[in-house]
Protein backbone atom coordinates (compact mmCIF):
# COMPACT_ATOMS: atom_id res chain seq x y z
CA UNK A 1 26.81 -39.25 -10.52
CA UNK A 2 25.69 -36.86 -12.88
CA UNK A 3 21.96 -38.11 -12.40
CA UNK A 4 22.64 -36.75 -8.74
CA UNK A 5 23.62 -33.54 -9.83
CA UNK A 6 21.17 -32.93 -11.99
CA UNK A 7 18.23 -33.96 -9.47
CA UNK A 8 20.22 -31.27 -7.15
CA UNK A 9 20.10 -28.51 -9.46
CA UNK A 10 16.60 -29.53 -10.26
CA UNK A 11 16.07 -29.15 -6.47
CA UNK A 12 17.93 -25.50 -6.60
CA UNK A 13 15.73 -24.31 -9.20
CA UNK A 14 12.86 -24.83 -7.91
CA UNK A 15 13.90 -23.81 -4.45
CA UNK A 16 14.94 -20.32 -6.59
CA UNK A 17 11.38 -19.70 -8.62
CA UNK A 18 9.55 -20.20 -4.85
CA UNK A 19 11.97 -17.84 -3.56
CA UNK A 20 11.26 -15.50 -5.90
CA UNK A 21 7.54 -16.05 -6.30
CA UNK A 22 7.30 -15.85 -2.34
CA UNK A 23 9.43 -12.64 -2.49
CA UNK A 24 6.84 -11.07 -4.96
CA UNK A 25 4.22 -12.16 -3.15
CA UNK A 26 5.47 -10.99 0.12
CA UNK A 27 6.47 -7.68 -1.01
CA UNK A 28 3.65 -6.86 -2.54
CA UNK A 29 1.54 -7.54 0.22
CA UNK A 30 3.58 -5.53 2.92
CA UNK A 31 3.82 -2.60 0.24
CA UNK A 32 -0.22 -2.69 0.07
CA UNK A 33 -0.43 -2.94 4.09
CA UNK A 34 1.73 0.04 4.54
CA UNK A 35 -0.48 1.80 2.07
CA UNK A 36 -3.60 0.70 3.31
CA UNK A 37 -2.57 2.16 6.46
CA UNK A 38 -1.07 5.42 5.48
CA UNK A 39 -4.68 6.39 3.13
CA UNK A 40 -6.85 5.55 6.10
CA UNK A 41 -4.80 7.75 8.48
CA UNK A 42 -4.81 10.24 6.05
CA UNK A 43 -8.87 9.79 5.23
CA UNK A 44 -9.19 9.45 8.87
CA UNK A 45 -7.36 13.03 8.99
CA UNK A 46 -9.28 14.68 6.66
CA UNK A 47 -12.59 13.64 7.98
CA UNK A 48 -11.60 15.27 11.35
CA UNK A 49 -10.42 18.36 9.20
CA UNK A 50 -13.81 18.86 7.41
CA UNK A 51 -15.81 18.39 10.95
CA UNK A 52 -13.71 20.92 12.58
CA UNK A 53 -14.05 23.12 9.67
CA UNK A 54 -17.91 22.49 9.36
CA UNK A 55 -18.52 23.19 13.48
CA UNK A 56 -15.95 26.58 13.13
CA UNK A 57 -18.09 27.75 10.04
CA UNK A 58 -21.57 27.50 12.21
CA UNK A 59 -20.31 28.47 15.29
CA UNK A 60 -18.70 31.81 13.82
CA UNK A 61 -21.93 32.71 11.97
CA UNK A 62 -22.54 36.15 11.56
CA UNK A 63 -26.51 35.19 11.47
CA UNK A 64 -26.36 32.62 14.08
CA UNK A 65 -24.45 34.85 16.60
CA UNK A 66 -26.38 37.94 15.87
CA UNK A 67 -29.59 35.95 16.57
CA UNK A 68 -28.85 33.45 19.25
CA UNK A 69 -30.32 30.10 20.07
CA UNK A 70 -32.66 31.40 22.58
CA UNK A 71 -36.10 32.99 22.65
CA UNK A 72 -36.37 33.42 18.67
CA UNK A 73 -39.50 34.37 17.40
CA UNK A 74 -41.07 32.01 14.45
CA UNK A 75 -39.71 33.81 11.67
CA UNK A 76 -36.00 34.05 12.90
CA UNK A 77 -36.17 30.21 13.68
CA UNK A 78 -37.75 29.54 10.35
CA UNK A 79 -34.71 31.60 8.92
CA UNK A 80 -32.11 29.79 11.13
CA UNK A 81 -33.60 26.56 10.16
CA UNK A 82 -33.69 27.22 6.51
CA UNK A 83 -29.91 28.60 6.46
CA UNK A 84 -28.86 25.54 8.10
CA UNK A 85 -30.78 23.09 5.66
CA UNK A 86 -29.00 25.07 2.73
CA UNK A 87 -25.26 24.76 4.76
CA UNK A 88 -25.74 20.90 5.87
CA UNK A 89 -26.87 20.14 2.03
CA UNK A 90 -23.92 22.17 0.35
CA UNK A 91 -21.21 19.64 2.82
CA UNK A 92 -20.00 16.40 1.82
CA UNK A 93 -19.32 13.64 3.65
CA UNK A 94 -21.46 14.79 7.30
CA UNK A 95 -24.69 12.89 8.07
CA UNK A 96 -25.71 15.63 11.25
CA UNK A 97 -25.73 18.39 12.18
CA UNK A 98 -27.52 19.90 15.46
CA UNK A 99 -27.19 22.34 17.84
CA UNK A 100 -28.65 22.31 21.53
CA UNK A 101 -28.58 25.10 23.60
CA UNK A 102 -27.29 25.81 27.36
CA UNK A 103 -30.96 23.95 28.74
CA UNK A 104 -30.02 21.13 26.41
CA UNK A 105 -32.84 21.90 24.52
CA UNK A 106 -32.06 21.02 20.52
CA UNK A 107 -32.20 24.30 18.75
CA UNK A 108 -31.45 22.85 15.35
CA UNK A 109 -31.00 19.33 14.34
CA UNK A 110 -30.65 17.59 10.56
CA UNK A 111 -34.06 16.05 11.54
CA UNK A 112 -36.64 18.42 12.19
CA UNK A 113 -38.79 16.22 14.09
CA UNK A 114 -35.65 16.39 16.89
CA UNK A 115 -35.82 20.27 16.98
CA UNK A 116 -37.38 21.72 20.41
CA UNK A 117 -36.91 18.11 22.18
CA UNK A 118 -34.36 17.46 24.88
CA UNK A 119 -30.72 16.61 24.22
CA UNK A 120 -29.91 13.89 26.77
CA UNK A 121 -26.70 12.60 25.58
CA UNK A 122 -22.68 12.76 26.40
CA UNK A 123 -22.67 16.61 27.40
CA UNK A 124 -19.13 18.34 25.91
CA UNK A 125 -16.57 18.93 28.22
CA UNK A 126 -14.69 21.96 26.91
CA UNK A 127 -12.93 23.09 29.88
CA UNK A 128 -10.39 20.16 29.08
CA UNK A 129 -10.32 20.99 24.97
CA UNK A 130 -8.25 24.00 23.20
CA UNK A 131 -10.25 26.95 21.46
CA UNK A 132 -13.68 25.29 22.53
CA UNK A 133 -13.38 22.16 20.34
CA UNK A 134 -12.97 18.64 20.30
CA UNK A 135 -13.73 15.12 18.66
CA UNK A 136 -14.72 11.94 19.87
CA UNK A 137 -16.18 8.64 18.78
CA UNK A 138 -19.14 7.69 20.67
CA UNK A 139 -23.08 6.23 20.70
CA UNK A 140 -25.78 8.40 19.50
CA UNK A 141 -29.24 7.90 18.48
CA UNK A 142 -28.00 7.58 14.48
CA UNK A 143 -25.63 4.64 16.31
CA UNK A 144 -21.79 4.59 16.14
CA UNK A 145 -20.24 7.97 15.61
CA UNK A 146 -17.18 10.41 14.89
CA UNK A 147 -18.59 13.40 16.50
CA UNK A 148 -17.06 17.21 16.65
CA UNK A 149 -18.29 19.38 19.62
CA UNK A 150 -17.84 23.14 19.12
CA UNK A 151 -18.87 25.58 21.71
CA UNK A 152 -21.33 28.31 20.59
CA UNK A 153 -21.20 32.29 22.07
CA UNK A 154 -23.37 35.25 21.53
CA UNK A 155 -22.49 38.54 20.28
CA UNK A 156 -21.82 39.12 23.84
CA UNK A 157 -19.04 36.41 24.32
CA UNK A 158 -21.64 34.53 26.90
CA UNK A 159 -21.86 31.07 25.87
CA UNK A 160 -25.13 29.82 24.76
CA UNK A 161 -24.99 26.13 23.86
CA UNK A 162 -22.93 24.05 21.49
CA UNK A 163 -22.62 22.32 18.37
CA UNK A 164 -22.38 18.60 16.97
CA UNK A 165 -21.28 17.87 13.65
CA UNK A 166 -21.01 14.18 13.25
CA UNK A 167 -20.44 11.46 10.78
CA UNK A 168 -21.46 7.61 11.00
CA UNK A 169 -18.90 4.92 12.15
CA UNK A 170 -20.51 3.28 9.48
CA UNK A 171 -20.26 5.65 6.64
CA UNK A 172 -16.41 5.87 8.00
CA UNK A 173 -15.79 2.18 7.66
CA UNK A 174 -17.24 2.17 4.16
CA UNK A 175 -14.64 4.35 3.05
CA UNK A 176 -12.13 2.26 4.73
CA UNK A 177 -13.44 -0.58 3.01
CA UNK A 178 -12.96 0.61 -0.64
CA UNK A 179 -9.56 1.73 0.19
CA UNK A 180 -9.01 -2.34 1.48
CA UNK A 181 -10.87 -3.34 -1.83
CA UNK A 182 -8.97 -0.89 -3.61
CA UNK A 183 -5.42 -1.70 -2.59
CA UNK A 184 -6.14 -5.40 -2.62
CA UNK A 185 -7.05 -5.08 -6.50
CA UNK A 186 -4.33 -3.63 -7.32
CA UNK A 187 -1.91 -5.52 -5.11
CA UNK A 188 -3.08 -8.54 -7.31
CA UNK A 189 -2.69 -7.01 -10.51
CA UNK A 190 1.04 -6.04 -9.47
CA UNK A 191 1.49 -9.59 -8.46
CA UNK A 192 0.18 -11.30 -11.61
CA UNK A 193 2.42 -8.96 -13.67
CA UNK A 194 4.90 -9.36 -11.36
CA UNK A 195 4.90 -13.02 -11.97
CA UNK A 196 4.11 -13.02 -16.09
CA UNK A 197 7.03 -10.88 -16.31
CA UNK A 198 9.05 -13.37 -14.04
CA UNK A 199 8.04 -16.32 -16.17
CA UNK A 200 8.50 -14.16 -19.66
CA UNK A 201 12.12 -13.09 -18.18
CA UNK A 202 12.64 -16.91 -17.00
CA UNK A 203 11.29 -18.15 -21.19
CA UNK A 204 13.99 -15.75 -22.42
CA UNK A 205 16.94 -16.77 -20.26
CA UNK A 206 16.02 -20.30 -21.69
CA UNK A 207 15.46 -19.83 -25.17
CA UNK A 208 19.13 -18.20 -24.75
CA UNK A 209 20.62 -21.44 -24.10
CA UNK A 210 18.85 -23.28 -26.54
CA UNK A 211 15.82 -24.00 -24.65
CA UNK A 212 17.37 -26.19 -22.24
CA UNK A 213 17.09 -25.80 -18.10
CA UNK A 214 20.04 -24.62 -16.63
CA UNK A 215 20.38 -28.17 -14.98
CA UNK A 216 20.19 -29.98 -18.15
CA UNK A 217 23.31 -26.79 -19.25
CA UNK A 218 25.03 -28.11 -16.33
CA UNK A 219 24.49 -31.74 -16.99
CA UNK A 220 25.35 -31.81 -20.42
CA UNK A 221 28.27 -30.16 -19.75
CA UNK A 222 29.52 -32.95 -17.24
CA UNK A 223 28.90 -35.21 -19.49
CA UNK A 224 31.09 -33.97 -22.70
CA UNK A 225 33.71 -32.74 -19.59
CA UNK A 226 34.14 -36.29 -18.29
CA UNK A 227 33.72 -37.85 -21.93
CA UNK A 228 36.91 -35.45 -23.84
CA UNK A 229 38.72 -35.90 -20.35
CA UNK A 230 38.74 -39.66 -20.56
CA UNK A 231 40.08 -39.49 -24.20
CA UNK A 232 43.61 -40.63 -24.84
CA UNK A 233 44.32 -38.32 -27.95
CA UNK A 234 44.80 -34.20 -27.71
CA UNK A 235 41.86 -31.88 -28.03
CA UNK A 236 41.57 -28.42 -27.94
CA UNK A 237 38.48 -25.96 -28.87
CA UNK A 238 38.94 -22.53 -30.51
CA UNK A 239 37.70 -19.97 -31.22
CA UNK A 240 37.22 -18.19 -34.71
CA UNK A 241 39.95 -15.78 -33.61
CA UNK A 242 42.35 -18.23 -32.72
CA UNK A 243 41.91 -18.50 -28.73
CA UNK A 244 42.11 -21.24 -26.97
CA UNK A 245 38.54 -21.97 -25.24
CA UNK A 246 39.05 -26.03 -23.99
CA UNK A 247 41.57 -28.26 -24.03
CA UNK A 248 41.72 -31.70 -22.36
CA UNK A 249 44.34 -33.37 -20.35
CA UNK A 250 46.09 -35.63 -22.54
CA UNK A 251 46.73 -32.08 -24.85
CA UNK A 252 48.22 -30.30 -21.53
CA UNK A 253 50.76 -33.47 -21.08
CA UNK A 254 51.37 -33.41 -24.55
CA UNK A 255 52.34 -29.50 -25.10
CA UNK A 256 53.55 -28.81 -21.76
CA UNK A 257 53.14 -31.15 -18.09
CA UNK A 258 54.12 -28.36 -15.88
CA UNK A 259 51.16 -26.36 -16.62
CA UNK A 260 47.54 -26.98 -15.88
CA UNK A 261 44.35 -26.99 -18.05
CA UNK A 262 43.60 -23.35 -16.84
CA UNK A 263 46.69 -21.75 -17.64
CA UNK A 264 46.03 -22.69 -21.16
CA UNK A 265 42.36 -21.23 -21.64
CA UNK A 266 42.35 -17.92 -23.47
CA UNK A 267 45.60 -18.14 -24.51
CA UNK A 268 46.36 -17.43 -28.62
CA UNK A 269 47.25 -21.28 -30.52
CA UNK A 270 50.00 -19.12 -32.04
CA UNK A 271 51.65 -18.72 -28.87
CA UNK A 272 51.57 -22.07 -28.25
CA UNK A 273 52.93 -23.78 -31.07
CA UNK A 274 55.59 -20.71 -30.44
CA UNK A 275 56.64 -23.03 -27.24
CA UNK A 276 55.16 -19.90 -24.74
């Protein structure tokens, strides 16, 4: 009998540490989802920011506007051109930049060997944007893309052409990647300290009862239960102050065979040999 309970509170404890090693696990993992999830919304965020902020800078120029995009002579191009290469080398995190004019003809573009040839790509639809600006992921010549289109005006308030800041799907999903790697590092980290701790708070607990399982506790304690019970004579375990912490059977019929085994425990000896 007690081999059967002890095999069943083997069975509990080890249906407990799974438990708790799946709970670990499993909260660990949804708490690195959910932050995987709000940093690439948020990077995904700030990318748009900076490519809104980079096609507003250029298209509000005082240089650009006061030149135009049309009919330059050599040394006002060559000025353009120059003040563009200083702009797209000061930003972070923007592979192009160009700039194609109302006969689609590319005014400025991060490679120079592009300027002066045709633009023949997705033309911008601004009538269906707010304040002459919108994003959209599409297919370029550079491949993949996150791309900004910003309409462009003279100092006259006629438009003139329009502007395309972009940034590589693939330079996006590299930054998606390390926040993955990122959060998956230190999702396992958590979890193996997670789990030392468990097993350093589960070594404790067990050196506290004298480096037995609790289901050798338990069994051990059936045993010495059903061994004082089956004893003829009167026992009863105190305490250093006096209080009563077991007594058997045979001791309850002997002091008293009204009352049970419970309504002796805690009770002062004094009171009892006082015939309370």
């Amino acid at each position: 009998m007690v081999a059967k309970k002890q095999t069943s509170l083997s069975k509990i404890q080890r249906k407990i540490s799974i438990s708790q090693i799946v709970l670990i696990i499993s909260l660990s993992i949804i708490l690195a989802a959910l932050g995987i999830l709000i940093n690439i919304r948020y990077e995904r965020d700030k990318i748009d920011t900076n490519l809104k902020n980079i096609s507003e800078t250029i298209a509000t120029s005082p240089l650009l506007i006061e030149h135009g995009i049309q009919n330059n002579t050599a040394t006002e191009q060559e000025s353009l051109v120059n003040y563009l290469d200083s702009l797209k080398k000061s930003l972070y995190g923007v592979d192009v930049i160009s700039i194609v004019n109302k006969n689609n003809q590319r005014f400025y573009h991060t490679n120079h060997s592009l300027i002066g040839t045709t633009f023949n790509g997705e033309q911008p639809n601004f009538l269906s944007s707010e304040k002459n600006f919108y994003i959209v992921d599409t297919n370029g010549p550079s491949g993949e893309q996150r791309r900004a289109y910003s309409a462009l005006y003279d100092s006259n308030g006629e438009y003139v052409g329009f502007i395309m800041v972009i940034i590589l799907t693939e330079h996006l999903q590299a930054n998606f990647t390390q926040i993955i790697f990122t959060y998956s590092i230190i999702t396992l980290v958590v979890i193996v300290v997670e789990l030392i701790i468990s097993a350093w708070i589960s070594n404790n607990i067990k050196k506290s009862l004298l480096g037995f399982e609790p289901n050798t506790i338990s069994a051990m304690y059936l045993v010495r239960d059903n061994i004082l019970e089956s004893l003829k004579e009167g026992i009863i375990a105190l305490n250093k102050n006096g209080t009563i912490l077991f007594i058997n059977e045979s001791a309850v019929k002997m002091l008293d065979k009204n009352n049970s085994e419970s309504s002796f425990i805690g009770k002062d000896i004094l009171e009892i040999n006082n015939g309370t």
